[in-house]
PDB file of N, CA and C in Angstrom:
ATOM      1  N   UNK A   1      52.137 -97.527 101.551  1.00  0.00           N
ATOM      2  CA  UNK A   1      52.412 -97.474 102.981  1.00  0.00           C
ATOM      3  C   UNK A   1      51.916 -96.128 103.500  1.00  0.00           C
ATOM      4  N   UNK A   2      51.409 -96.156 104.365  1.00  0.00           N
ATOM      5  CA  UNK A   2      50.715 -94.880 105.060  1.00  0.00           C
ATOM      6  C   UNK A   2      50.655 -95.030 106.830  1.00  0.00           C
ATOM      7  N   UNK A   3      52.281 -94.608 107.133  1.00  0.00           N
ATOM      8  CA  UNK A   3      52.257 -94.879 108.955  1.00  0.00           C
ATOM      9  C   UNK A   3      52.595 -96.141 109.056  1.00  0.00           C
ATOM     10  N   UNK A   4      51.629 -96.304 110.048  1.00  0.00           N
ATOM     11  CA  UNK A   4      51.377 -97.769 110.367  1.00  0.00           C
ATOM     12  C   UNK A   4      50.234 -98.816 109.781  1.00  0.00           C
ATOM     13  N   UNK A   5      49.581 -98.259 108.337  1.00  0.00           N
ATOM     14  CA  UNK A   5      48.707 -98.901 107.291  1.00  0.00           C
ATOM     15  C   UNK A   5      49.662 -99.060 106.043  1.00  0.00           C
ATOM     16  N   UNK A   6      49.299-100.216 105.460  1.00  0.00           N
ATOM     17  CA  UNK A   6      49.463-100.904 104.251  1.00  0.00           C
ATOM     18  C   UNK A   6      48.425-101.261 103.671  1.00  0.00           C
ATOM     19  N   UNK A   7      48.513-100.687 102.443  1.00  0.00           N
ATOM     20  CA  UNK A   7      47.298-100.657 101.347  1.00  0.00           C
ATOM     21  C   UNK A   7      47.932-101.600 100.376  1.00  0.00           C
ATOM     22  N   UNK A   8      47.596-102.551 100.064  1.00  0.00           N
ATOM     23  CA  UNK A   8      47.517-103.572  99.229  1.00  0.00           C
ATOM     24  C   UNK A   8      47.067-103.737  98.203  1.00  0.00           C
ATOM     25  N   UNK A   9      46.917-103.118  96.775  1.00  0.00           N
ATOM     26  CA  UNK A   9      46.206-103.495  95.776  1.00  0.00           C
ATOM     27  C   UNK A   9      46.687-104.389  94.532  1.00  0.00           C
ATOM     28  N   UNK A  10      46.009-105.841  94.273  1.00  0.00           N
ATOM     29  CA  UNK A  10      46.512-106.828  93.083  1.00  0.00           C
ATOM     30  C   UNK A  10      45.531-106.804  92.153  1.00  0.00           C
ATOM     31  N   UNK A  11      46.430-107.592  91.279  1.00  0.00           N
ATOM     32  CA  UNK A  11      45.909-108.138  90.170  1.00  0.00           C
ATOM     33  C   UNK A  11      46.179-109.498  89.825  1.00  0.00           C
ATOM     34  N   UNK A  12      45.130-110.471  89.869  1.00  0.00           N
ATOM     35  CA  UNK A  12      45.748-111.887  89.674  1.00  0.00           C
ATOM     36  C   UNK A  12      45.883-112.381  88.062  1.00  0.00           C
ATOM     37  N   UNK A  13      46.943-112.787  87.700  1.00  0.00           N
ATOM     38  CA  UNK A  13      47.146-113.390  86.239  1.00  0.00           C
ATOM     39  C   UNK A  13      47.156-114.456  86.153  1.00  0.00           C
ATOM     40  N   UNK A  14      47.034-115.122  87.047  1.00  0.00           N
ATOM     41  CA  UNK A  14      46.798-116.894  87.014  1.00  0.00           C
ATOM     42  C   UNK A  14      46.209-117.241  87.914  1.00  0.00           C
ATOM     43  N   UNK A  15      45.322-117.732  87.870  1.00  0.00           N
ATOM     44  CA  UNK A  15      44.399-118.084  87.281  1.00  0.00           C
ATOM     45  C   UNK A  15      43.632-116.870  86.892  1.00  0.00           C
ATOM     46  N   UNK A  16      43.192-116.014  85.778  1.00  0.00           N
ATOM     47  CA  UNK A  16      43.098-114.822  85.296  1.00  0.00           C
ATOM     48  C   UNK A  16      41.030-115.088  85.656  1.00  0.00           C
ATOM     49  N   UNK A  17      40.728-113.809  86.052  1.00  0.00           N
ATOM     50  CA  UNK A  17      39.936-113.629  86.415  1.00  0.00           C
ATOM     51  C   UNK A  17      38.590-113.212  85.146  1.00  0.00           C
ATOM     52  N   UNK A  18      37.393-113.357  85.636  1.00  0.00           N
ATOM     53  CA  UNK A  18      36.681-113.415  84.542  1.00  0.00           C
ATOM     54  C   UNK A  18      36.622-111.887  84.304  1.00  0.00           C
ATOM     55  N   UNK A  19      36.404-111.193  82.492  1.00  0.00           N
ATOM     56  CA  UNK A  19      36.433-109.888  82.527  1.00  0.00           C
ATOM     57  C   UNK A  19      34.981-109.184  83.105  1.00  0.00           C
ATOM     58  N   UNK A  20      34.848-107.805  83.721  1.00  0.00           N
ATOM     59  CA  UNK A  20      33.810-107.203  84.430  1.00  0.00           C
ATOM     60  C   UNK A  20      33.165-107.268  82.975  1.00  0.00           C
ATOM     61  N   UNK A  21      31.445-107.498  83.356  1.00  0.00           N
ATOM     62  CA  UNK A  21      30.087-107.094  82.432  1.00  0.00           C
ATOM     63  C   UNK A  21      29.822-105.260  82.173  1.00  0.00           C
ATOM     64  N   UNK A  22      29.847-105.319  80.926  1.00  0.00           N
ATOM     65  CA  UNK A  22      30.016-103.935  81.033  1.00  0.00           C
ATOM     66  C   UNK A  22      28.864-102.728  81.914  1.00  0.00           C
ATOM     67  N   UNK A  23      29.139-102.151  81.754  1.00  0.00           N
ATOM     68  CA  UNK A  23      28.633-101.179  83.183  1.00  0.00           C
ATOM     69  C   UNK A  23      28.885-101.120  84.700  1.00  0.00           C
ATOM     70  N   UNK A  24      29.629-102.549  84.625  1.00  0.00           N
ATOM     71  CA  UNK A  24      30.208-102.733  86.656  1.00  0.00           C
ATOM     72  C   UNK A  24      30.927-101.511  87.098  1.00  0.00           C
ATOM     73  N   UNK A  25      29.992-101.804  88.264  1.00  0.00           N
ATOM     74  CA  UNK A  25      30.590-100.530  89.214  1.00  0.00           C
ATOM     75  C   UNK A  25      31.290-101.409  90.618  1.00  0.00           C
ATOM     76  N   UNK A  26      31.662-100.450  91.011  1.00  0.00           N
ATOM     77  CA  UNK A  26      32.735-101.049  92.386  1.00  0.00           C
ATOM     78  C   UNK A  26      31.766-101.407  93.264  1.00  0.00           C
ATOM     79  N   UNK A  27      30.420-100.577  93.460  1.00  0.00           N
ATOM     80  CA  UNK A  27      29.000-101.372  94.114  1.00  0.00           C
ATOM     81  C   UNK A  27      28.970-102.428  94.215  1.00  0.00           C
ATOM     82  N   UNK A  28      28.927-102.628  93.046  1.00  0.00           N
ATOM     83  CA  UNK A  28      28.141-104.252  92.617  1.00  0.00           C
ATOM     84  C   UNK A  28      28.686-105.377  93.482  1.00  0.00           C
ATOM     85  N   UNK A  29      30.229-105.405  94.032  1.00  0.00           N
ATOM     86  CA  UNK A  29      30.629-105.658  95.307  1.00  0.00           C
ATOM     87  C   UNK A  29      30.925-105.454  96.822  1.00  0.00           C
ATOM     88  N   UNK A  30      29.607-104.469  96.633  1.00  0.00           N
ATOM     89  CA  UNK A  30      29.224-103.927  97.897  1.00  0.00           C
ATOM     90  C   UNK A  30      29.758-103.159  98.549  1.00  0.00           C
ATOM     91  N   UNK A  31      31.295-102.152  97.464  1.00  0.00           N
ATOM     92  CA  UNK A  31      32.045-100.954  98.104  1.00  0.00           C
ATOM     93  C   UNK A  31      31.517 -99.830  96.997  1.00  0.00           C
ATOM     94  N   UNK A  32      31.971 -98.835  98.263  1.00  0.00           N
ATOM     95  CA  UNK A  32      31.344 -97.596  97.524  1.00  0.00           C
ATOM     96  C   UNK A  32      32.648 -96.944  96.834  1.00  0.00           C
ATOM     97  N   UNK A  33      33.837 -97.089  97.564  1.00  0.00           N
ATOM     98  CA  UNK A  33      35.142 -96.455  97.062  1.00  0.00           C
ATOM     99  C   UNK A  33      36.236 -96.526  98.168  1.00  0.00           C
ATOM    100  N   UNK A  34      37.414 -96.478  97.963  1.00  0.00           N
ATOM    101  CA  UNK A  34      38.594 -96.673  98.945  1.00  0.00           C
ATOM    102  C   UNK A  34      38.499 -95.463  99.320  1.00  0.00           C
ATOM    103  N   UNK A  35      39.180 -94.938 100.988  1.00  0.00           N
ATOM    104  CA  UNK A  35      39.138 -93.967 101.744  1.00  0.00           C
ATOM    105  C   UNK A  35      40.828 -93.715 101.970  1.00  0.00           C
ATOM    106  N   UNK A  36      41.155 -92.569 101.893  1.00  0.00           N
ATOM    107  CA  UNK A  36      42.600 -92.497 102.696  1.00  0.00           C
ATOM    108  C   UNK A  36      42.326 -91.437 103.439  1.00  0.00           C
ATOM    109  N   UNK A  37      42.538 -91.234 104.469  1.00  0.00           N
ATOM    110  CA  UNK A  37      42.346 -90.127 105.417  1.00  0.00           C
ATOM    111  C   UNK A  37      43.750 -89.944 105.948  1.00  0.00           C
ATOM    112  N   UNK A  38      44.079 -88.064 105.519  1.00  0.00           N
ATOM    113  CA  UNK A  38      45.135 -87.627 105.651  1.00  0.00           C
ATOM    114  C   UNK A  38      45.237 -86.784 107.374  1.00  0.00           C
ATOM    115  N   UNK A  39      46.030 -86.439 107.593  1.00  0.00           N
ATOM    116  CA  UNK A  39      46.787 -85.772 108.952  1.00  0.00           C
ATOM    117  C   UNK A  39      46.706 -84.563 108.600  1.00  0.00           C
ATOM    118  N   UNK A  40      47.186 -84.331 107.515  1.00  0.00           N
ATOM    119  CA  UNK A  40      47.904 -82.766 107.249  1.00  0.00           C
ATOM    120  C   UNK A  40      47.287 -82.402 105.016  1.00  0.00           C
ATOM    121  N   UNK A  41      46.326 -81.339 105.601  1.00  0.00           N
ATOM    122  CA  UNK A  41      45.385 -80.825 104.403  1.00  0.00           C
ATOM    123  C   UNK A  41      46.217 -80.494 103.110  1.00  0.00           C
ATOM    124  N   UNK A  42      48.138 -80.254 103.229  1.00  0.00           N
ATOM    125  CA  UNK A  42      48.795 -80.461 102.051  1.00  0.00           C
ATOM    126  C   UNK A  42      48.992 -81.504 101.201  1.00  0.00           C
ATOM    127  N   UNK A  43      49.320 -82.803 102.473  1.00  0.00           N
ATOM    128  CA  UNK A  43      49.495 -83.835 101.740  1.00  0.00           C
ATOM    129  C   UNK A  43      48.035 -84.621 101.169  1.00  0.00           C
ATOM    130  N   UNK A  44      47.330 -84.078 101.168  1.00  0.00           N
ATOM    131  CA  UNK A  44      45.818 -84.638 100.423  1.00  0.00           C
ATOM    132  C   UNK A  44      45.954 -83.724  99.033  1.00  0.00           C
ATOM    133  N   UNK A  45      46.329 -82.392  99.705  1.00  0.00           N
ATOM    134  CA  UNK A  45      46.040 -81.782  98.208  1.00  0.00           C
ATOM    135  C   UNK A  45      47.358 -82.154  97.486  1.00  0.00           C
ATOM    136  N   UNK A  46      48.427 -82.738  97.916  1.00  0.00           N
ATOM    137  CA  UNK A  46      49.471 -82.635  96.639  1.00  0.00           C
ATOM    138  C   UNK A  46      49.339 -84.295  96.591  1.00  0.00           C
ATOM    139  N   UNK A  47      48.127 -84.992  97.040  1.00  0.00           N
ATOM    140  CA  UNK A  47      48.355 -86.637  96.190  1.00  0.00           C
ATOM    141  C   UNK A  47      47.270 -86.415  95.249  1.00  0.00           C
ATOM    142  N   UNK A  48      46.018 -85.362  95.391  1.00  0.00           N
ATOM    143  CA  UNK A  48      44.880 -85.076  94.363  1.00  0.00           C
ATOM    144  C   UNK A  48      45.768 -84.614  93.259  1.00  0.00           C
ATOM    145  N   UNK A  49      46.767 -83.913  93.007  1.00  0.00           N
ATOM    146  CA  UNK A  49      47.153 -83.100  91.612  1.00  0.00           C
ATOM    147  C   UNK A  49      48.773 -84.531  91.475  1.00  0.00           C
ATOM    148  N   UNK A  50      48.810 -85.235  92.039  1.00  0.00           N
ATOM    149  CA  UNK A  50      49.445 -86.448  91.520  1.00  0.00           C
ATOM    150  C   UNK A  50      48.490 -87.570  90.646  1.00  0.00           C
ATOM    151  N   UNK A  51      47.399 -87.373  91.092  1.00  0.00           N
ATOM    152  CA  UNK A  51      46.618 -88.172  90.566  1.00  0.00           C
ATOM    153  C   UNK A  51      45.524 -87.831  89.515  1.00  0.00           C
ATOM    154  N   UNK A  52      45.872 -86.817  89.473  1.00  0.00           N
ATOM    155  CA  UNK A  52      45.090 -85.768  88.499  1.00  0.00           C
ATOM    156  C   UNK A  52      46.329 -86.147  87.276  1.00  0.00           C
ATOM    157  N   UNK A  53      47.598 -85.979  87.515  1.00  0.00           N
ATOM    158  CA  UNK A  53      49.058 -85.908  86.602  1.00  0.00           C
ATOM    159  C   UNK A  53      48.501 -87.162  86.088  1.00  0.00           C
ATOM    160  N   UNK A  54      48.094 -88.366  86.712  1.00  0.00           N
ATOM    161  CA  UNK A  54      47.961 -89.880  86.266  1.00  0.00           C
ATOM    162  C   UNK A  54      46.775 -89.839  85.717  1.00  0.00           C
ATOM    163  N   UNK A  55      45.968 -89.264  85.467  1.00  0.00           N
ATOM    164  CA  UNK A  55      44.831 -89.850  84.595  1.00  0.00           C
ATOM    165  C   UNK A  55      43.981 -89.861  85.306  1.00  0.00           C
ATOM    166  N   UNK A  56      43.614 -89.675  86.706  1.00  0.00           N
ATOM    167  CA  UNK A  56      42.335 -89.559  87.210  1.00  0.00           C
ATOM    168  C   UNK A  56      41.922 -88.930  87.246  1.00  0.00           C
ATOM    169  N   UNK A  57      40.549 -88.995  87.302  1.00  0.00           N
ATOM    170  CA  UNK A  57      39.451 -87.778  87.307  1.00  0.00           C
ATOM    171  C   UNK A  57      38.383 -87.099  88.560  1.00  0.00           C
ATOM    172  N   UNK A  58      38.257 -86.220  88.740  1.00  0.00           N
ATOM    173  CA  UNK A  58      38.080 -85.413  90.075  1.00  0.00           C
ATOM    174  C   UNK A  58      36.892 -85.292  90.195  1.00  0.00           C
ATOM    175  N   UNK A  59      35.947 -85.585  90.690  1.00  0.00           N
ATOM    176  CA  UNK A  59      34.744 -85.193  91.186  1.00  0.00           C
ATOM    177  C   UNK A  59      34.249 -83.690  91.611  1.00  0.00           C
ATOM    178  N   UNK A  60      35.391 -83.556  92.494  1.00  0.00           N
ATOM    179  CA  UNK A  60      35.292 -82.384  92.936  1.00  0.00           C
ATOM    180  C   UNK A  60      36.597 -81.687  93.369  1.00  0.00           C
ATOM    181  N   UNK A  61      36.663 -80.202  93.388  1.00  0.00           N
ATOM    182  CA  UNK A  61      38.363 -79.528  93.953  1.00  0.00           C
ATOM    183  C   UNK A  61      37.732 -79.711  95.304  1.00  0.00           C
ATOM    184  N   UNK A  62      38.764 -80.013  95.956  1.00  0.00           N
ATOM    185  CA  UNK A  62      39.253 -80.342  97.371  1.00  0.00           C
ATOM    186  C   UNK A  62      38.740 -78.623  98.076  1.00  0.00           C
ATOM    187  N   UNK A  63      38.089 -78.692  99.309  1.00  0.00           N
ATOM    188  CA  UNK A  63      38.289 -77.439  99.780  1.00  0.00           C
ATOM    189  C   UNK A  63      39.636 -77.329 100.270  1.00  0.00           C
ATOM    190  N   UNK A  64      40.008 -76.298 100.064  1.00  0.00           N
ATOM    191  CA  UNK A  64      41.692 -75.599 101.000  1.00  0.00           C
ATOM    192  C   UNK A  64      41.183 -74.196 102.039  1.00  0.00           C
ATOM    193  N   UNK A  65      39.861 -74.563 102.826  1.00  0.00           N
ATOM    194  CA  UNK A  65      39.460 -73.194 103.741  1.00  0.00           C
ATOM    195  C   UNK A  65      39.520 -74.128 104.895  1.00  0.00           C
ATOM    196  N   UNK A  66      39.008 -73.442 106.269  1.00  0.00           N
ATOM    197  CA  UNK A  66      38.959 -74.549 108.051  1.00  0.00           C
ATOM    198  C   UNK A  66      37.936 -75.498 107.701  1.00  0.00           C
ATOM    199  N   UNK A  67      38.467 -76.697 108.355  1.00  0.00           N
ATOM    200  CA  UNK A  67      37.700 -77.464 108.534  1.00  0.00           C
ATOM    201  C   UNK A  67      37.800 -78.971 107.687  1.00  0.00           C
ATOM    202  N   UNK A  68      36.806 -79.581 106.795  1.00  0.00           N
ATOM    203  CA  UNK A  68      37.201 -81.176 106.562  1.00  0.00           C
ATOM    204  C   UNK A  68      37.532 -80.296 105.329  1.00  0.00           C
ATOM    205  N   UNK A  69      38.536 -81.365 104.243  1.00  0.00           N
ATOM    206  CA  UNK A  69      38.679 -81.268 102.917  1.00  0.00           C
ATOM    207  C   UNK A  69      38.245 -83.029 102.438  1.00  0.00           C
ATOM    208  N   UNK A  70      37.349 -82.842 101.269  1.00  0.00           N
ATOM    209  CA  UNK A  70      37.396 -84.274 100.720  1.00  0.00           C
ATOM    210  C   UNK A  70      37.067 -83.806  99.397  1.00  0.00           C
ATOM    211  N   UNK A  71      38.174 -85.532  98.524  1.00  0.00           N
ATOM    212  CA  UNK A  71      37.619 -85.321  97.149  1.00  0.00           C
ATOM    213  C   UNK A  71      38.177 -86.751  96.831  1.00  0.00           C
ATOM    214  N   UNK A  72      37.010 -86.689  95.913  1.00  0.00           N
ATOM    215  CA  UNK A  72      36.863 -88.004  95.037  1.00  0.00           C
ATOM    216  C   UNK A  72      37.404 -87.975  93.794  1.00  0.00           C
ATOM    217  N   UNK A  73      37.947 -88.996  93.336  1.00  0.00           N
ATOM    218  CA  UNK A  73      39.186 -89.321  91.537  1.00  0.00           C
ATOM    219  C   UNK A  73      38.613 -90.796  91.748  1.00  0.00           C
ATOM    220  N   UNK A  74      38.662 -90.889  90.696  1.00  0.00           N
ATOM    221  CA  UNK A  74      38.399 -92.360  89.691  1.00  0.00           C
ATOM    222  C   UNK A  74      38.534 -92.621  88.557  1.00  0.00           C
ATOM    223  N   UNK A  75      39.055 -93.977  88.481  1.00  0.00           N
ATOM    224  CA  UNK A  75      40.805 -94.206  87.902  1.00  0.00           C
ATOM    225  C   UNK A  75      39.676 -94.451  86.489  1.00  0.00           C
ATOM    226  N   UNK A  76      40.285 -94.684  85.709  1.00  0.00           N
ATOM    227  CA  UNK A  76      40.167 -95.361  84.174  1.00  0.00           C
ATOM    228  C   UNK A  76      39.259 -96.604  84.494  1.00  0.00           C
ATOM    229  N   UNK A  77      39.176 -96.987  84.937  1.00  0.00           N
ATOM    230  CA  UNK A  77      38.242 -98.542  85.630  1.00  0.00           C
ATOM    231  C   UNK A  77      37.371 -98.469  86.690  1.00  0.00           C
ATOM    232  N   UNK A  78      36.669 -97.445  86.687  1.00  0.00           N
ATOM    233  CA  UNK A  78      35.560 -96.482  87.682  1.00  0.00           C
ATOM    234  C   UNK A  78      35.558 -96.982  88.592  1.00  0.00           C
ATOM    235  N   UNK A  79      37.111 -97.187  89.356  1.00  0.00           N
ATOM    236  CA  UNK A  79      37.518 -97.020  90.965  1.00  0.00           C
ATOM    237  C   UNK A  79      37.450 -95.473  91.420  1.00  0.00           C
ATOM    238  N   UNK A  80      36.972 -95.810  92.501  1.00  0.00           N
ATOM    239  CA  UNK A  80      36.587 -94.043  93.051  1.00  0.00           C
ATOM    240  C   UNK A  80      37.397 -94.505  94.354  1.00  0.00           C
ATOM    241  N   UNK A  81      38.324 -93.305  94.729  1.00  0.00           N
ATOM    242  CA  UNK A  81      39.128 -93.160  95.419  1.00  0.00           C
ATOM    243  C   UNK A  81      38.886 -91.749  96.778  1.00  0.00           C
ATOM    244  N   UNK A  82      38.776 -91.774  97.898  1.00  0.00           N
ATOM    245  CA  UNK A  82      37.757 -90.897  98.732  1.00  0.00           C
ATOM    246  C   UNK A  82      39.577 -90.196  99.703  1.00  0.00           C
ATOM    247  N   UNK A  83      39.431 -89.002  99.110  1.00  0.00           N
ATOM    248  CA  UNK A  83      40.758 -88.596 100.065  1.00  0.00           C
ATOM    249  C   UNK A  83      40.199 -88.185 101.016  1.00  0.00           C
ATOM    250  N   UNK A  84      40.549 -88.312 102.000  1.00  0.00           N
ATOM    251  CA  UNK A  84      39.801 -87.448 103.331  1.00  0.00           C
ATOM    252  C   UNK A  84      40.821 -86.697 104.215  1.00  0.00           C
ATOM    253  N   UNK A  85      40.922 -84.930 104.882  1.00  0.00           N
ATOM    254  CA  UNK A  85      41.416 -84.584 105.701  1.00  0.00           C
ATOM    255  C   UNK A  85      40.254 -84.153 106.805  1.00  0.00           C
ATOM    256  N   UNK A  86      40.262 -84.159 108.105  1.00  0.00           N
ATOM    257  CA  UNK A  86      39.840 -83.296 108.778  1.00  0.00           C
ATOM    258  C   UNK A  86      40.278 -82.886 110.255  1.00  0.00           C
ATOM    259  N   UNK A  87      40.542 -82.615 110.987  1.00  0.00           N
ATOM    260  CA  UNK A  87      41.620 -82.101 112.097  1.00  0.00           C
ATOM    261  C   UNK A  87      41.561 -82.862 113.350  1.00  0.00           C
ATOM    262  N   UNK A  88      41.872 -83.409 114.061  1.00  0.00           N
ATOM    263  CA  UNK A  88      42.039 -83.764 115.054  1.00  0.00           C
ATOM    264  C   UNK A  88      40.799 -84.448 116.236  1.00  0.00           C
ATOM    265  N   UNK A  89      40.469 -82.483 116.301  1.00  0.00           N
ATOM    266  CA  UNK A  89      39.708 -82.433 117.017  1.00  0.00           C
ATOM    267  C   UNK A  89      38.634 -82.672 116.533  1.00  0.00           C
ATOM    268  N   UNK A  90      37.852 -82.832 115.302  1.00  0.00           N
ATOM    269  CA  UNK A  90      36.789 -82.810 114.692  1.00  0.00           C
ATOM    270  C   UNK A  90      36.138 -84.516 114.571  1.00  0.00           C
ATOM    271  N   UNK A  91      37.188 -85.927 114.948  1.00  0.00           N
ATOM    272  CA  UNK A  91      37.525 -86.980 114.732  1.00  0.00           C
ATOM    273  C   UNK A  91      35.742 -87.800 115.456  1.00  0.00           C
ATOM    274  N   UNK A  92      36.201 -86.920 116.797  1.00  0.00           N
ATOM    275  CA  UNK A  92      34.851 -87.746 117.501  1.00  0.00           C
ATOM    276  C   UNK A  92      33.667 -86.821 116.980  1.00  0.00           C
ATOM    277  N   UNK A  93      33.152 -86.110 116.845  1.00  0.00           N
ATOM    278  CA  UNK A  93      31.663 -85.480 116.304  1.00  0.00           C
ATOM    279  C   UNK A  93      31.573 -85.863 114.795  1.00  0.00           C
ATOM    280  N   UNK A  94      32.665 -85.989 114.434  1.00  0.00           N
ATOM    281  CA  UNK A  94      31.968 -86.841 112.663  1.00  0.00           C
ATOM    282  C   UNK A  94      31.800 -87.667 112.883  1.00  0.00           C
ATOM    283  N   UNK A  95      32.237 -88.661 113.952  1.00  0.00           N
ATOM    284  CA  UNK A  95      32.415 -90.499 113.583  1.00  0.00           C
ATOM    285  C   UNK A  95      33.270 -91.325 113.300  1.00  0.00           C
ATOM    286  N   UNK A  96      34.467 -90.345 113.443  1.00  0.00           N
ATOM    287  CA  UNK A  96      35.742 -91.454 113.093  1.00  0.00           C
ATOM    288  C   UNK A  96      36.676 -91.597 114.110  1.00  0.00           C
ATOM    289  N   UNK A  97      36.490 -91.153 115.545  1.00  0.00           N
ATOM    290  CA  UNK A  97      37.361 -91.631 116.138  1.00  0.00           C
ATOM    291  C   UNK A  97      37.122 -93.220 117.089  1.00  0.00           C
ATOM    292  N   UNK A  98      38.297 -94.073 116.448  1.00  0.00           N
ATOM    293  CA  UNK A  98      38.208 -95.373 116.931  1.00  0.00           C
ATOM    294  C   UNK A  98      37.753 -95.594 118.387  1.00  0.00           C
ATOM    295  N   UNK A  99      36.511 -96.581 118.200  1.00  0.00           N
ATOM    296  CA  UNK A  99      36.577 -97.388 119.583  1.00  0.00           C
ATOM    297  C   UNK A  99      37.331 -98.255 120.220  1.00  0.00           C
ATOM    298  N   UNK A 100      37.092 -98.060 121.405  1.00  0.00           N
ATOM    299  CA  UNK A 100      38.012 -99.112 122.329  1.00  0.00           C
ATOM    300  C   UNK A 100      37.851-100.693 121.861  1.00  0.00           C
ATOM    301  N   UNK A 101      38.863-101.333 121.406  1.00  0.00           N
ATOM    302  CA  UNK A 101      38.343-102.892 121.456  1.00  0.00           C
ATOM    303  C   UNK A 101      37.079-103.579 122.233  1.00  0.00           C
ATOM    304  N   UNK A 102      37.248-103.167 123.377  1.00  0.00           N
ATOM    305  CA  UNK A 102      35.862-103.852 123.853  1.00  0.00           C
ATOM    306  C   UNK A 102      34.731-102.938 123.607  1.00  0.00           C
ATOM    307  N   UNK A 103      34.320-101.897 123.046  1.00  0.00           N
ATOM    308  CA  UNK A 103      33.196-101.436 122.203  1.00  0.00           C
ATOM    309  C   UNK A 103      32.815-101.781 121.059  1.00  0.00           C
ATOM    310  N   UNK A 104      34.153-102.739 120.002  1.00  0.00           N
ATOM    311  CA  UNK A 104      33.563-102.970 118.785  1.00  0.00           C
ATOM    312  C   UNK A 104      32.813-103.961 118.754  1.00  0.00           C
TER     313      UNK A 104
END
């Protein structure tokens, strides 16, 4: 749960799914990696060293100076996971602040 988002992730056991060919990447179904984009640059850095505690692995340390922080972990099953912070104001000149329904 994140706000007003729900992140959903399964696993189906029945009818059990065929096992991945070795080398699959999360590509191969046309994603590059899950995104969470944080509010506040602590709570990114204290879910990176939770997930660091679990077994994932870091691409990169998170910046902690002004401006965006991002970093990538991927789990044991080369899910890559994309934390994202960046401030407010920065939302519309990167590209992420939502359009109006009738723009999409």
């Amino acid at each position: 749960a994140a706000g007003d988002v729900f992140l959903e992730v399964v696993q189906y056991h029945e009818p059990k799914g065929r096992p991945r060919p070795e080398g699959h990447l999360l590509s191969d179904q046309g994603l590059l990696n899950f995104a969470l984009r944080f509010t506040e640059r602590r709570r990114l850095l204290r879910l990176h060293r939770k997930l660091l505690a679990a077994g994932y692995t870091s691409n990169n340390v998170p910046n902690t100076g002004p401006g965006i922080s991002v970093a990538y972990v991927n789990d044991d099953q080369g899910f890559s996971v994309e934390l994202l912070y960046y401030p407010k104001a920065l939302a519309a000149p990167i590209g992420f602040e939502p359009l109006a329904l009738t723009r999409r």
